[in-house]
C-alpha atoms as a PDB file:
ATOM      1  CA  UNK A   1     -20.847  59.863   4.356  1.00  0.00           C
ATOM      2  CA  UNK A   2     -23.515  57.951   2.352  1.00  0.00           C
ATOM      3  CA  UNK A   3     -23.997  54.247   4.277  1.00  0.00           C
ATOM      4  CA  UNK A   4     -26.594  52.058   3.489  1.00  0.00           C
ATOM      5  CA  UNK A   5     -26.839  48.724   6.284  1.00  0.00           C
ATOM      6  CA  UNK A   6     -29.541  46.065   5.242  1.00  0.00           C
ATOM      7  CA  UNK A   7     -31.376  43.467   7.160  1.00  0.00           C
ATOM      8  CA  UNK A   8     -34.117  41.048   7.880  1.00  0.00           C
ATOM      9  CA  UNK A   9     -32.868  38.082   5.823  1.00  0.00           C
ATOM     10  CA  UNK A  10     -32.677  34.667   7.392  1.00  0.00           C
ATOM     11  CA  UNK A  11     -33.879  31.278   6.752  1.00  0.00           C
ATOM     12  CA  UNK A  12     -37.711  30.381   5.643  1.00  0.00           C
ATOM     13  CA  UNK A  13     -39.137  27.715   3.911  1.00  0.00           C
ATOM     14  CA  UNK A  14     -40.809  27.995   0.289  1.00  0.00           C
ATOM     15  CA  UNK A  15     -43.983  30.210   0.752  1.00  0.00           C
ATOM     16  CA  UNK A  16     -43.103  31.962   3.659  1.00  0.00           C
ATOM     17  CA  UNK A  17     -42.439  35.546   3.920  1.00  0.00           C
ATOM     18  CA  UNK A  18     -39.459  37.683   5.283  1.00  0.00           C
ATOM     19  CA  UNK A  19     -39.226  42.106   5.537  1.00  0.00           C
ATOM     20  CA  UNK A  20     -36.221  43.424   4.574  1.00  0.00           C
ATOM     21  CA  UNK A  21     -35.035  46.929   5.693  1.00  0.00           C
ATOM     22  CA  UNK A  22     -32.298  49.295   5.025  1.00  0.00           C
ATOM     23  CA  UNK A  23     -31.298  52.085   6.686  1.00  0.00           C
ATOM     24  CA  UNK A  24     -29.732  55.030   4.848  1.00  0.00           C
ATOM     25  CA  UNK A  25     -27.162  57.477   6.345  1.00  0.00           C
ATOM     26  CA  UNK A  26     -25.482  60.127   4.704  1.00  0.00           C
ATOM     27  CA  UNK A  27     -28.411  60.867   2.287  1.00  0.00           C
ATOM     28  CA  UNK A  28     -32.365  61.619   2.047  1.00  0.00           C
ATOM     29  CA  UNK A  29     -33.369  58.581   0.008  1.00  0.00           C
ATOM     30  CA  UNK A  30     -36.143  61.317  -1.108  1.00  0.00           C
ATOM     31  CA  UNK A  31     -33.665  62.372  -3.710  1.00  0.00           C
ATOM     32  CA  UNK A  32     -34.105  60.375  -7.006  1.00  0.00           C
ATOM     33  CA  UNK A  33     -34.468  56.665  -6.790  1.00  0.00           C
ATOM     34  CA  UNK A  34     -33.233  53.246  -4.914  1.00  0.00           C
ATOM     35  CA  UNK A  35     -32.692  49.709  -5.841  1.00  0.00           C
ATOM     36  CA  UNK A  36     -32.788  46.931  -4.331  1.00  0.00           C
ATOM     37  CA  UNK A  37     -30.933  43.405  -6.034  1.00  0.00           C
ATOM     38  CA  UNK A  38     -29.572  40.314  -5.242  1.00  0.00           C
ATOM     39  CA  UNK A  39     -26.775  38.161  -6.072  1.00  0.00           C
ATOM     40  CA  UNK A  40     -25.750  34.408  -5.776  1.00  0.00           C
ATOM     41  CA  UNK A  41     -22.528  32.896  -5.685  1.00  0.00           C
ATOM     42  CA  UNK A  42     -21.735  32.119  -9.812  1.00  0.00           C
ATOM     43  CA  UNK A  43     -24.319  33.921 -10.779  1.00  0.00           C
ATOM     44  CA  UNK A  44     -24.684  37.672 -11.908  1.00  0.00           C
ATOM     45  CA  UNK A  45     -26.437  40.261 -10.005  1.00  0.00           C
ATOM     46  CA  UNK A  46     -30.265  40.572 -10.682  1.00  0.00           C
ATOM     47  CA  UNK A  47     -31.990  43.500  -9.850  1.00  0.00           C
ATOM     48  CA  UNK A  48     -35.617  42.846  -8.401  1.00  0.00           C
ATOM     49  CA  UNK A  49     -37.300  46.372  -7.273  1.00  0.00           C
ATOM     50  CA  UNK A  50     -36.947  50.464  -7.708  1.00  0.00           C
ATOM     51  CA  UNK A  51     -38.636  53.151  -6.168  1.00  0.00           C
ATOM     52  CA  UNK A  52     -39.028  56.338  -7.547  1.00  0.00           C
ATOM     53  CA  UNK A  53     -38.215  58.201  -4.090  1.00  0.00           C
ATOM     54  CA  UNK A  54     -39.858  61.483  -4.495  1.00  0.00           C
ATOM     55  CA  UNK A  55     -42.995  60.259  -6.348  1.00  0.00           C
ATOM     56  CA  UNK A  56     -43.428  56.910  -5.184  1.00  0.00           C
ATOM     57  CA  UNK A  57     -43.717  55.006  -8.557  1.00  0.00           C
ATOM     58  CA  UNK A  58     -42.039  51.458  -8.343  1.00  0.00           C
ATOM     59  CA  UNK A  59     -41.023  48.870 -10.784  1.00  0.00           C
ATOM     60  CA  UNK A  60     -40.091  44.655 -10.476  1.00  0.00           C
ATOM     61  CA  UNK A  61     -38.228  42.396 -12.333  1.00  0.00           C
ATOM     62  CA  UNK A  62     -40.814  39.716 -14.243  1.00  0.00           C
ATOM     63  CA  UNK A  63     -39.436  37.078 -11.388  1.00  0.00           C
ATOM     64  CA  UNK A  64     -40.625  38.610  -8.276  1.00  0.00           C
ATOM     65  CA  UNK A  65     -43.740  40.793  -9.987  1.00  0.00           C
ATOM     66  CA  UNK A  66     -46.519  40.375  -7.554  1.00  0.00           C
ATOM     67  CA  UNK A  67     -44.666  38.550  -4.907  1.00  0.00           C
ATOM     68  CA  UNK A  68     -42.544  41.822  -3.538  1.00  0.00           C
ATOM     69  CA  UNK A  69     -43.487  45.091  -2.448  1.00  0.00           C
ATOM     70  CA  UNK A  70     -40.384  47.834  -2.275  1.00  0.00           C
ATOM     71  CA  UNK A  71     -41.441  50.541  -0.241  1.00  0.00           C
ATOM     72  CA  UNK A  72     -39.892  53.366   2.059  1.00  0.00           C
ATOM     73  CA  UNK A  73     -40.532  55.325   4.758  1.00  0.00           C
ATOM     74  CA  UNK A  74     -39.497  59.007   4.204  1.00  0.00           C
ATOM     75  CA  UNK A  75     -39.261  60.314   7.848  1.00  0.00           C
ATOM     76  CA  UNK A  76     -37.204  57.350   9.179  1.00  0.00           C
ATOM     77  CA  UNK A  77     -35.060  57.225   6.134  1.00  0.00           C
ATOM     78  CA  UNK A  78     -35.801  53.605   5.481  1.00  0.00           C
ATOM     79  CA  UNK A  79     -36.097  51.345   2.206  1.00  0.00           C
ATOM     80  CA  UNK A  80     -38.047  48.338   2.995  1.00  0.00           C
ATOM     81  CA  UNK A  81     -38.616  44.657   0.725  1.00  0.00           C
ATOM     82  CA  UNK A  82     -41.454  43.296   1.641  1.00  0.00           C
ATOM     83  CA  UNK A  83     -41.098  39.324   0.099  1.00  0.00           C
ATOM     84  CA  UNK A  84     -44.064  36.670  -0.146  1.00  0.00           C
ATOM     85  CA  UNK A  85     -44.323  33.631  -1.387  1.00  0.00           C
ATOM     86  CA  UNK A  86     -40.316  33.077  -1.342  1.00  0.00           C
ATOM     87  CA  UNK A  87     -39.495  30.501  -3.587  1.00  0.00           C
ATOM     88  CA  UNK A  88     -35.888  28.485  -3.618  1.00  0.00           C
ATOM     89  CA  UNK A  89     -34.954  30.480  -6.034  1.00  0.00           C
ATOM     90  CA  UNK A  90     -35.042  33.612  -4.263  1.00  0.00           C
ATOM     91  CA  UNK A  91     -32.241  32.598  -2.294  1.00  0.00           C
ATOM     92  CA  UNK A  92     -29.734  34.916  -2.827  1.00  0.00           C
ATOM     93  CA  UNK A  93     -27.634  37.994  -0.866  1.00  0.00           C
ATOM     94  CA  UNK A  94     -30.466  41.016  -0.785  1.00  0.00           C
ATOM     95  CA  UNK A  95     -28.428  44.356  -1.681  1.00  0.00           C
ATOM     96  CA  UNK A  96     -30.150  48.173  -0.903  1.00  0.00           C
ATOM     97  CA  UNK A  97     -28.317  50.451  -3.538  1.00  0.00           C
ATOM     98  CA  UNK A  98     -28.629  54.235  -4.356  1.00  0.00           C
ATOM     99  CA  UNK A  99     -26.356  56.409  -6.549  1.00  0.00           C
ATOM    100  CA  UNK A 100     -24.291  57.831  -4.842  1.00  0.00           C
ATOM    101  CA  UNK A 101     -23.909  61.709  -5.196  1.00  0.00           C
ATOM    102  CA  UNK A 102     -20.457  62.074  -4.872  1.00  0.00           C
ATOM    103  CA  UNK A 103     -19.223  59.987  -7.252  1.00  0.00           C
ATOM    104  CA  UNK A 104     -19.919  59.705 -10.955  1.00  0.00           C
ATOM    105  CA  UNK A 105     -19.080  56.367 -12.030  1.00  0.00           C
ATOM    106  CA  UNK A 106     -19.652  52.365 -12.269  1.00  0.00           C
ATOM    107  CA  UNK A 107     -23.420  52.801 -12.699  1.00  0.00           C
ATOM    108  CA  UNK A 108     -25.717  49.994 -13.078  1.00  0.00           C
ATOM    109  CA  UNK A 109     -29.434  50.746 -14.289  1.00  0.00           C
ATOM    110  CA  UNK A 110     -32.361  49.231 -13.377  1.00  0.00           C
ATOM    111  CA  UNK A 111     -35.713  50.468 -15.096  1.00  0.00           C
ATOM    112  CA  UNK A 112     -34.263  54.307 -15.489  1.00  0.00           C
ATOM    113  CA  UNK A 113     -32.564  54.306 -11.766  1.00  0.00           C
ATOM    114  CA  UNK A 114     -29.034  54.216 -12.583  1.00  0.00           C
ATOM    115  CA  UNK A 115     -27.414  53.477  -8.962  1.00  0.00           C
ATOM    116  CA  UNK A 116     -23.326  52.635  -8.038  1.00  0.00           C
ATOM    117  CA  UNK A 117     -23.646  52.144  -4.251  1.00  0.00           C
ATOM    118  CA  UNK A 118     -25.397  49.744  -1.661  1.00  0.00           C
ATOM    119  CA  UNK A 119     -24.916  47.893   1.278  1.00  0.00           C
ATOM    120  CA  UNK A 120     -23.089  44.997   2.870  1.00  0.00           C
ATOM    121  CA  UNK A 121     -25.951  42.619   1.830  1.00  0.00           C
ATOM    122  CA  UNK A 122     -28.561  40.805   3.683  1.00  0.00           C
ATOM    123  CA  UNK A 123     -29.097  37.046   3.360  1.00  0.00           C
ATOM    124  CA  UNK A 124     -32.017  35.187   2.312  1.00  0.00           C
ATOM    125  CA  UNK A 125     -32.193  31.111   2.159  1.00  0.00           C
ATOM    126  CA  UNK A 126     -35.293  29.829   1.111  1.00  0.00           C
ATOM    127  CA  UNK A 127     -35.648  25.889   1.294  1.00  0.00           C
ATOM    128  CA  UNK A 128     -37.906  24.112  -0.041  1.00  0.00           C
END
């Protein structure tokens, strides 16, 4: 059964930093590709960061370009958001998300990863 558990948010002032991680069950996140997107109360989801899982490639959204790093770590089955310079508007719930191989619908797309399952979310308050 494919489960996906995120953490690592918490509470940090503009310009600081936080990790976050998720830990995948159920599935070798070196199959196709992960996302990783956020979502605030009123507003609509915004996906940040992809990975390519088998070749490594990885893509941002324009707002968080050269402030996050989305990486993963094969052997432990982890996906990892590495955030810097966190600005207010960062705050947000942090979702992992993956498409899920044994179902075939409600996709969302991010930069060619199509993915329909994550997490329980991870929150991240940035003051300023």
């Amino acid at each position: 059964q494919l489960q996906l558990v995120e953490s690592g948010g918490g509470s940090v002032q503009s310009g600081g930093s936080l990790r976050l991680s998720c830990v995948v069950s159920g599935y070798t996140i070196r199959r196709n590709c992960m996302v990783w997107f956020r979502q605030s109360p009123g507003k609509e989801r915004e996906a940040v960061a992809t990975i390519d899982t088998n070749r490594g490639d990885t893509a941002y959204a324009d707002s968080v370009e050269g402030r996050f790093t989305i990486s993963q770590d094969i052997a432990k089955n982890i996906l990892y958001l590495q955030m810097n310079s966190l600005k207010s508007e960062d705050t947000a719930m942090y979702y992992c998300a993956a498409p899920n191989p044994h179902s075939s619908g409600g996709f969302y797309y991010f930069k060619g990863c199509g993915y329909n399952f994550w997490g329980q979310g991870t929150q991240v308050t940035v003051s300023s």
